[in-house]
PDB file of N, CA and C in Angstrom:
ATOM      1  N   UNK A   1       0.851  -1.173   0.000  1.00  0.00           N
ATOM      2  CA  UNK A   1       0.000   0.000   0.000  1.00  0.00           C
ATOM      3  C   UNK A   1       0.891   1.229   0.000  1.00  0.00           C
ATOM      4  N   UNK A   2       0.603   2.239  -0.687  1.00  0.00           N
ATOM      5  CA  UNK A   2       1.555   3.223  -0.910  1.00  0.00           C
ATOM      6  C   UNK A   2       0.533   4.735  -1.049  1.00  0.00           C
ATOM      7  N   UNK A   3       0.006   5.245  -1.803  1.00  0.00           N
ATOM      8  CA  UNK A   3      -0.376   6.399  -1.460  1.00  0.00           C
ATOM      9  C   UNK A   3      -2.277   6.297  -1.393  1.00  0.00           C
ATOM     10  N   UNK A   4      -2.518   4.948  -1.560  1.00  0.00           N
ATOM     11  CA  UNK A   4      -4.326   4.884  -1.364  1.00  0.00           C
ATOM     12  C   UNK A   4      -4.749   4.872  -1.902  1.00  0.00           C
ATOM     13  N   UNK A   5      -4.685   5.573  -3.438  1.00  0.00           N
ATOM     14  CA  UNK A   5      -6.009   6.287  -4.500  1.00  0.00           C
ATOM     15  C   UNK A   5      -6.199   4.620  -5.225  1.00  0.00           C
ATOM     16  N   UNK A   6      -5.534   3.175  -5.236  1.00  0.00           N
ATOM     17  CA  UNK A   6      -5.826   2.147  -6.040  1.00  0.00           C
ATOM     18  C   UNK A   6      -6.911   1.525  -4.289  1.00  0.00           C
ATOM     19  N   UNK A   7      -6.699   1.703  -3.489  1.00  0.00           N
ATOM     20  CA  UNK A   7      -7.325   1.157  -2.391  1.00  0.00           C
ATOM     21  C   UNK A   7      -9.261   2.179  -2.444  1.00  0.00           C
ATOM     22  N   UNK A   8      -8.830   3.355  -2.966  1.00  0.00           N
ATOM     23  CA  UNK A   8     -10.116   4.356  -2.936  1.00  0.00           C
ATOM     24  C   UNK A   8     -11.014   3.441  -4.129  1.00  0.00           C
ATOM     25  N   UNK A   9     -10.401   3.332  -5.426  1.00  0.00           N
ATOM     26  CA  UNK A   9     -10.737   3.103  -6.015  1.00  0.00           C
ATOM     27  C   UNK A   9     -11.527   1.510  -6.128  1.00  0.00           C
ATOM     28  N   UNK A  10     -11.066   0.793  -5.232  1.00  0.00           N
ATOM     29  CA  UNK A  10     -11.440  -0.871  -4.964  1.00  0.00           C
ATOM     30  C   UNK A  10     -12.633  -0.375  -3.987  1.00  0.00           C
ATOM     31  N   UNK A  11     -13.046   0.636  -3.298  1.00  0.00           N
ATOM     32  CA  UNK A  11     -13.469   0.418  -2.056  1.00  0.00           C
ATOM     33  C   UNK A  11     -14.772   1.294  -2.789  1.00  0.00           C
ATOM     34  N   UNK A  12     -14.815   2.220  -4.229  1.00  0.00           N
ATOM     35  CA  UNK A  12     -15.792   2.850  -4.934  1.00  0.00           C
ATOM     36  C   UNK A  12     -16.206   1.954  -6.104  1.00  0.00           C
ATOM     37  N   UNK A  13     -15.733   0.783  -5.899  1.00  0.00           N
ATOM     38  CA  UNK A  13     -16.025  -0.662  -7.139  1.00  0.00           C
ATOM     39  C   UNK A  13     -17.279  -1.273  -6.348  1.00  0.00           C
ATOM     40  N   UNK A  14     -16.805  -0.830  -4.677  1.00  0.00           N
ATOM     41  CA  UNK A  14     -17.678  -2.432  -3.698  1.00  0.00           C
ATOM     42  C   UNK A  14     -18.882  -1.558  -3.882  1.00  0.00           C
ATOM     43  N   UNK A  15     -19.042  -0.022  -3.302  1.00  0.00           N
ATOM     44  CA  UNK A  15     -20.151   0.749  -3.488  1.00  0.00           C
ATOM     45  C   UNK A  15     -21.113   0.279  -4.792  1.00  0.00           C
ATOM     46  N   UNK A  16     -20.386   0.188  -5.281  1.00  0.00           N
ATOM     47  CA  UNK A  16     -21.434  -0.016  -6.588  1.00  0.00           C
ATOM     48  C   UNK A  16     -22.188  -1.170  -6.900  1.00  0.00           C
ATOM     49  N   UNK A  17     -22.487  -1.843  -5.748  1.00  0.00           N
ATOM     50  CA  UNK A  17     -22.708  -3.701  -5.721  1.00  0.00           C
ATOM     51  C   UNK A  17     -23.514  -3.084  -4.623  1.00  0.00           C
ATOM     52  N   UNK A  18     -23.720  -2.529  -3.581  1.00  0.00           N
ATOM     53  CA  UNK A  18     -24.584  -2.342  -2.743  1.00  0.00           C
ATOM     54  C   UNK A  18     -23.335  -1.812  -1.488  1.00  0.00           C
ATOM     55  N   UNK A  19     -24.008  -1.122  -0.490  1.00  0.00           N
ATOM     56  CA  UNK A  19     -23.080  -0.686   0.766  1.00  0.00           C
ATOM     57  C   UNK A  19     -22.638  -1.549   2.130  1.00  0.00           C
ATOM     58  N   UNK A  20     -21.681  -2.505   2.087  1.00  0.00           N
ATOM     59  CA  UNK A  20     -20.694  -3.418   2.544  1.00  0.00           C
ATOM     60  C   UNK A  20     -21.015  -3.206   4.227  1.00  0.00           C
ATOM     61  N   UNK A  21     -21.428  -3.742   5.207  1.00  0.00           N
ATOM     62  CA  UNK A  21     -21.718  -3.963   6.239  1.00  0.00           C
ATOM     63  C   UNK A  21     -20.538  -3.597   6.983  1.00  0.00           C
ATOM     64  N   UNK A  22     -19.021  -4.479   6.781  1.00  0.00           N
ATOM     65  CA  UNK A  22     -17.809  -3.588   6.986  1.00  0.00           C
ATOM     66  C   UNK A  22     -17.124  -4.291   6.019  1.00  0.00           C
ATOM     67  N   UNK A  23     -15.870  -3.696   5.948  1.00  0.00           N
ATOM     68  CA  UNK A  23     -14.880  -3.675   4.698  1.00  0.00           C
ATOM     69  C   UNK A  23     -13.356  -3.589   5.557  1.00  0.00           C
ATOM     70  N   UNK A  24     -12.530  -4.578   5.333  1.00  0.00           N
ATOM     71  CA  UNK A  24     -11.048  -4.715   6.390  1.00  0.00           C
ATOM     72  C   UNK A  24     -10.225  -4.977   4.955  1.00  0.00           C
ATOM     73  N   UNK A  25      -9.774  -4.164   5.528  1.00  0.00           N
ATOM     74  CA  UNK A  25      -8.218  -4.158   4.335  1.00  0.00           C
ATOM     75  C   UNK A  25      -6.906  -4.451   4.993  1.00  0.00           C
ATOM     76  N   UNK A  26      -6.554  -5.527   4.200  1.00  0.00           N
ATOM     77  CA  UNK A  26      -5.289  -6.410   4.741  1.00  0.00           C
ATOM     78  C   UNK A  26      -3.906  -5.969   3.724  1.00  0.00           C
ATOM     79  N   UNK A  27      -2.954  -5.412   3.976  1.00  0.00           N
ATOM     80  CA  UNK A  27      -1.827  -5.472   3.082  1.00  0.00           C
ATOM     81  C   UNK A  27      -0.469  -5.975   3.408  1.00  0.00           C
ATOM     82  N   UNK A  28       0.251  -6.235   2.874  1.00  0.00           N
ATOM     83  CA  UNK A  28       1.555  -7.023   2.691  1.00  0.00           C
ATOM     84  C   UNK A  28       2.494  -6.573   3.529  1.00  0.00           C
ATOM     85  N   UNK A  29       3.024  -5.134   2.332  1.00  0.00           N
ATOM     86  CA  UNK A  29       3.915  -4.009   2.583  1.00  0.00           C
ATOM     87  C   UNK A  29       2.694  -2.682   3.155  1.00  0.00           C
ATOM     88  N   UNK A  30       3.397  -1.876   3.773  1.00  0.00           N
ATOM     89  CA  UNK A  30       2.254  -0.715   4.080  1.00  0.00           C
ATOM     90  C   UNK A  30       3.602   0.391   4.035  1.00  0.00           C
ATOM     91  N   UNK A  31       3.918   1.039   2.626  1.00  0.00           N
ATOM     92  CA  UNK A  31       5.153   2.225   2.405  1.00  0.00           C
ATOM     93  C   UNK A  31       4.963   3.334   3.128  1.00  0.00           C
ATOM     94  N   UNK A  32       3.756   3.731   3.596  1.00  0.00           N
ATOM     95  CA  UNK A  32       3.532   5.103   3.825  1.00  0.00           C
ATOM     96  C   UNK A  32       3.158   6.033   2.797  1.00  0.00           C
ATOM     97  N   UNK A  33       3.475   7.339   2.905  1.00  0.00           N
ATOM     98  CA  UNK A  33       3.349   8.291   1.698  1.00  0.00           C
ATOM     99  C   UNK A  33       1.398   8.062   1.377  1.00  0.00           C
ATOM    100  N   UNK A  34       0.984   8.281   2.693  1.00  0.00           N
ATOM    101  CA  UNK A  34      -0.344   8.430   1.860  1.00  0.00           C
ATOM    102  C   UNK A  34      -1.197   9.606   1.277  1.00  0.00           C
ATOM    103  N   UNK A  35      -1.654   9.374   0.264  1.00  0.00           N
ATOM    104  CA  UNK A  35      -2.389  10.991  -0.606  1.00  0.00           C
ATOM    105  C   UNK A  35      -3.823  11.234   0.479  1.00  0.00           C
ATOM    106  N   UNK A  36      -4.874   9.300   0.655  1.00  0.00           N
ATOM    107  CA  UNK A  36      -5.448   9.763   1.328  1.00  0.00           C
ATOM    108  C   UNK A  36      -5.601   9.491   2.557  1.00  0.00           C
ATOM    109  N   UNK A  37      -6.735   9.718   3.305  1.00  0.00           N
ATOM    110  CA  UNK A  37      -6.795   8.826   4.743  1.00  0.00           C
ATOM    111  C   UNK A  37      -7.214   7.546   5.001  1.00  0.00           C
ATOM    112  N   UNK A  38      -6.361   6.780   4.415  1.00  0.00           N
ATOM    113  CA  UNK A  38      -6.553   5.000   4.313  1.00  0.00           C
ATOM    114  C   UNK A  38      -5.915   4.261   5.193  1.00  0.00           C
ATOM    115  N   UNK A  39      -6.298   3.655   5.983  1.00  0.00           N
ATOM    116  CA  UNK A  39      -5.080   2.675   6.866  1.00  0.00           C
ATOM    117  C   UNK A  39      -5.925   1.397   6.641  1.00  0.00           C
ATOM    118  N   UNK A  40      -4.829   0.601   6.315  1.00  0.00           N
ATOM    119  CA  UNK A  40      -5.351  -1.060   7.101  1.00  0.00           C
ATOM    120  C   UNK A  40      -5.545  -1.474   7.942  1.00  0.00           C
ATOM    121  N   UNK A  41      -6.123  -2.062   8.107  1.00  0.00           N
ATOM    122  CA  UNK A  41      -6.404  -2.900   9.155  1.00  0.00           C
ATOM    123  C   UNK A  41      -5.009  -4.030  10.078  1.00  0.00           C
ATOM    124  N   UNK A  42      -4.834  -4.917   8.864  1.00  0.00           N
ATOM    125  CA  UNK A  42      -3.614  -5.293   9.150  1.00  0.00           C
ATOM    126  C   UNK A  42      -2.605  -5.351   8.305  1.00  0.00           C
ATOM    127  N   UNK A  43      -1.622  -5.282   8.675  1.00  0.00           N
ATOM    128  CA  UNK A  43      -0.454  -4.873   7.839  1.00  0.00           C
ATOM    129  C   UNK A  43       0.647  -6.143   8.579  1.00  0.00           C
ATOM    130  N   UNK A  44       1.206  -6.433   6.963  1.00  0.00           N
ATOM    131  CA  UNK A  44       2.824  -7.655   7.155  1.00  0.00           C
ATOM    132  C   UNK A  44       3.717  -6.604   8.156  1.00  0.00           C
ATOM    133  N   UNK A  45       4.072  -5.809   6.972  1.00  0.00           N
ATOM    134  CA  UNK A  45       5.536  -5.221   7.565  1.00  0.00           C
ATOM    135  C   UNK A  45       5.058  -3.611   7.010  1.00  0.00           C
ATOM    136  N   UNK A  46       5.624  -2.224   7.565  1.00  0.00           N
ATOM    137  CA  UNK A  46       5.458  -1.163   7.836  1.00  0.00           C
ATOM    138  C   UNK A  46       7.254  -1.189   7.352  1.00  0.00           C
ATOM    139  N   UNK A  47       7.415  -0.459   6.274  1.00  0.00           N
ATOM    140  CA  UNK A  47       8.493   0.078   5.573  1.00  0.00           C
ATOM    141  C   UNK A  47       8.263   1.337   5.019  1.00  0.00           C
ATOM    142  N   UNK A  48       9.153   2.483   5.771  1.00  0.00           N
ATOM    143  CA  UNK A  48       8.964   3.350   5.500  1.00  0.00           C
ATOM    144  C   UNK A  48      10.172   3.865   4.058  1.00  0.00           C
ATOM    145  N   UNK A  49       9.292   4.054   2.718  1.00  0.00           N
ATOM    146  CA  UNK A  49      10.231   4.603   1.499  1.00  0.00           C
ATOM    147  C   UNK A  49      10.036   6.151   1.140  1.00  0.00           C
ATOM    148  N   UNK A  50      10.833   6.496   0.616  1.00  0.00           N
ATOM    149  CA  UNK A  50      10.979   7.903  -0.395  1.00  0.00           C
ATOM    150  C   UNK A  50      10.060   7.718  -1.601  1.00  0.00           C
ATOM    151  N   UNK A  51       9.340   8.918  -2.399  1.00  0.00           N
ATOM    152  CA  UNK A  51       9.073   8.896  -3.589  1.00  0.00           C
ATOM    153  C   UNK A  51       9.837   8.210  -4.708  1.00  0.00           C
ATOM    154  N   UNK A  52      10.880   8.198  -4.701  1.00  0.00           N
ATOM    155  CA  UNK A  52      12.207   7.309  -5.589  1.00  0.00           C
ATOM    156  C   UNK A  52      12.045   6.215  -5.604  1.00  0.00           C
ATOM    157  N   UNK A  53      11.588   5.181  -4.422  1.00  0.00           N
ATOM    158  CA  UNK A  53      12.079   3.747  -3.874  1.00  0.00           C
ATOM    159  C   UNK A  53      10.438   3.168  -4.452  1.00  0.00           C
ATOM    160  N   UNK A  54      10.798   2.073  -4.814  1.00  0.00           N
ATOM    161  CA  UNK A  54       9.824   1.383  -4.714  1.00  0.00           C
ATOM    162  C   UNK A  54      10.066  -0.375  -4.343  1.00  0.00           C
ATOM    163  N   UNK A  55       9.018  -0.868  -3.823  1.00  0.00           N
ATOM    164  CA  UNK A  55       9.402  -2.537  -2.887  1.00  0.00           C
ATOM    165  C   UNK A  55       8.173  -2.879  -4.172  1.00  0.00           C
ATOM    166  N   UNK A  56       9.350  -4.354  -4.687  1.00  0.00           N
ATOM    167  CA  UNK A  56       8.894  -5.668  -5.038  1.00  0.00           C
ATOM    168  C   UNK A  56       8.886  -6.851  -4.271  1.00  0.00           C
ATOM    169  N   UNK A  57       7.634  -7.695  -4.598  1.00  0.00           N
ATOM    170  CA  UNK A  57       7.690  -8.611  -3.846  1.00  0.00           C
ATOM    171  C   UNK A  57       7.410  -9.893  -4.636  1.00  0.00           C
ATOM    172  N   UNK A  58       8.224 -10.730  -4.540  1.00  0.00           N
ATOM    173  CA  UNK A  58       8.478 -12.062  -5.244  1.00  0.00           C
ATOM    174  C   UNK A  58       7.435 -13.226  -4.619  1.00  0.00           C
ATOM    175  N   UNK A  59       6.918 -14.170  -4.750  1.00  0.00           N
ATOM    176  CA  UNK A  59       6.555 -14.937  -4.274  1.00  0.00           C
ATOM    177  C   UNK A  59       6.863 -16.104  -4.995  1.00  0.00           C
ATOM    178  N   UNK A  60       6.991 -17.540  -4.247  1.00  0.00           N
ATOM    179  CA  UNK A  60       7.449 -18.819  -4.809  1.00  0.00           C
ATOM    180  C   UNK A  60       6.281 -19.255  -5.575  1.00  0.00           C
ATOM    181  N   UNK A  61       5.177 -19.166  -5.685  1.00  0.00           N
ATOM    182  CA  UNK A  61       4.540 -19.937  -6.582  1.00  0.00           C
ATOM    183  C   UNK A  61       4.619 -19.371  -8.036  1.00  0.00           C
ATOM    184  N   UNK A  62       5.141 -18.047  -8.276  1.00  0.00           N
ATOM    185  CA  UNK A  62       4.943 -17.267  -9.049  1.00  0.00           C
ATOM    186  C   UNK A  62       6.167 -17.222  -9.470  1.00  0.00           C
ATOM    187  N   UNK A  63       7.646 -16.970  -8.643  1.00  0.00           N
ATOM    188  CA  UNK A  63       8.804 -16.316  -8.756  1.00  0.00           C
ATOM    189  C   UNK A  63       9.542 -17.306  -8.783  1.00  0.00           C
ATOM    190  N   UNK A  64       9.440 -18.309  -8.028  1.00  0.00           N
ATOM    191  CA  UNK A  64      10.315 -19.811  -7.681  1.00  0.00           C
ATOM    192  C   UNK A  64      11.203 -18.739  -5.926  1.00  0.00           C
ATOM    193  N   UNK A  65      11.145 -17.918  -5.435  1.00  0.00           N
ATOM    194  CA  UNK A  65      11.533 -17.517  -4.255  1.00  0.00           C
ATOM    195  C   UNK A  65      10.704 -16.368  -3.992  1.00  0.00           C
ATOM    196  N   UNK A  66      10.425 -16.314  -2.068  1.00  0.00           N
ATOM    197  CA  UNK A  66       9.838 -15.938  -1.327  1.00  0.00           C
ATOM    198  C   UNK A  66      10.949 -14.042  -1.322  1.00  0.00           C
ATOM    199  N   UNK A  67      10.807 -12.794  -1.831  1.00  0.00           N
ATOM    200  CA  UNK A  67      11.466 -11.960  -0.781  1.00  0.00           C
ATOM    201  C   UNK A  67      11.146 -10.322  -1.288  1.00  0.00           C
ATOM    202  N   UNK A  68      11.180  -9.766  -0.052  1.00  0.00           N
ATOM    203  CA  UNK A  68      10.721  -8.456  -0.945  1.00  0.00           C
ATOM    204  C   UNK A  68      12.351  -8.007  -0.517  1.00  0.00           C
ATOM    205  N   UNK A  69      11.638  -7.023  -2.144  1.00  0.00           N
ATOM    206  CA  UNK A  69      13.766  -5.723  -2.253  1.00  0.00           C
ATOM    207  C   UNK A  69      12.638  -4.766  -2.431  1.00  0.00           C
ATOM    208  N   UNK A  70      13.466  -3.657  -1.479  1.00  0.00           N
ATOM    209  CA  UNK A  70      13.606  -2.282  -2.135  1.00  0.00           C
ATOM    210  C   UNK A  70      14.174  -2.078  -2.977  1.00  0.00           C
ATOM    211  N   UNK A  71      13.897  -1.003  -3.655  1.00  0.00           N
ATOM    212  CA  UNK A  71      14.631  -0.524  -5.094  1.00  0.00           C
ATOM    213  C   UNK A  71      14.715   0.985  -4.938  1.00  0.00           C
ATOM    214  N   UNK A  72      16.099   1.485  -5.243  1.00  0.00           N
ATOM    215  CA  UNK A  72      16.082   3.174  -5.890  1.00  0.00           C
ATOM    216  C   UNK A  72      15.325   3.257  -7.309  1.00  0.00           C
ATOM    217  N   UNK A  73      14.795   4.031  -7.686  1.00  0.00           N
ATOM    218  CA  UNK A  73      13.995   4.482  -9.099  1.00  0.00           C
ATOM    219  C   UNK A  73      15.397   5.218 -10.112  1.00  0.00           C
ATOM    220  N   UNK A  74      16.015   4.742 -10.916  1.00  0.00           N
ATOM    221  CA  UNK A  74      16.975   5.276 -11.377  1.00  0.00           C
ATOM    222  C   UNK A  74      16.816   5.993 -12.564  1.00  0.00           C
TER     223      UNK A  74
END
């Protein structure tokens, strides 16, 4: 999760199906840098990055290994 507006946008998809009794948002990474006022609920790991940096995250079923990297934006 990084600045919210793709989390705003999932949460103005559910609206449109009818109004959700409650709604818990679970994320991985939680970067910070938010545009709006979104928090999760629960969060993996709390890594705080710069506008520059951005975190990938690999997974084994997908990647053949488990790991997240930060990255500089070069």
């Amino acid at each position: 999760m990084f600045t919210g507006r793709t989390v705003r946008a999932a949460l103005d998809e559910l609206m449109d199906f009818g109004r959700p009794k409650t709604v818990q948002l679970v994320v991985l990474i939680d970067r910070g840098n938010r545009e709006l006022p979104i928090q999760a609920d629960f969060v993996g790991r709390r890594v705080k990055t710069s506008l520059n940096e951005e975190i990938r995250v690999k997974l084994r079923e997908v990647d053949g290994e488990d790991s997240v990297i930060l990255i500089e934006r070069g």
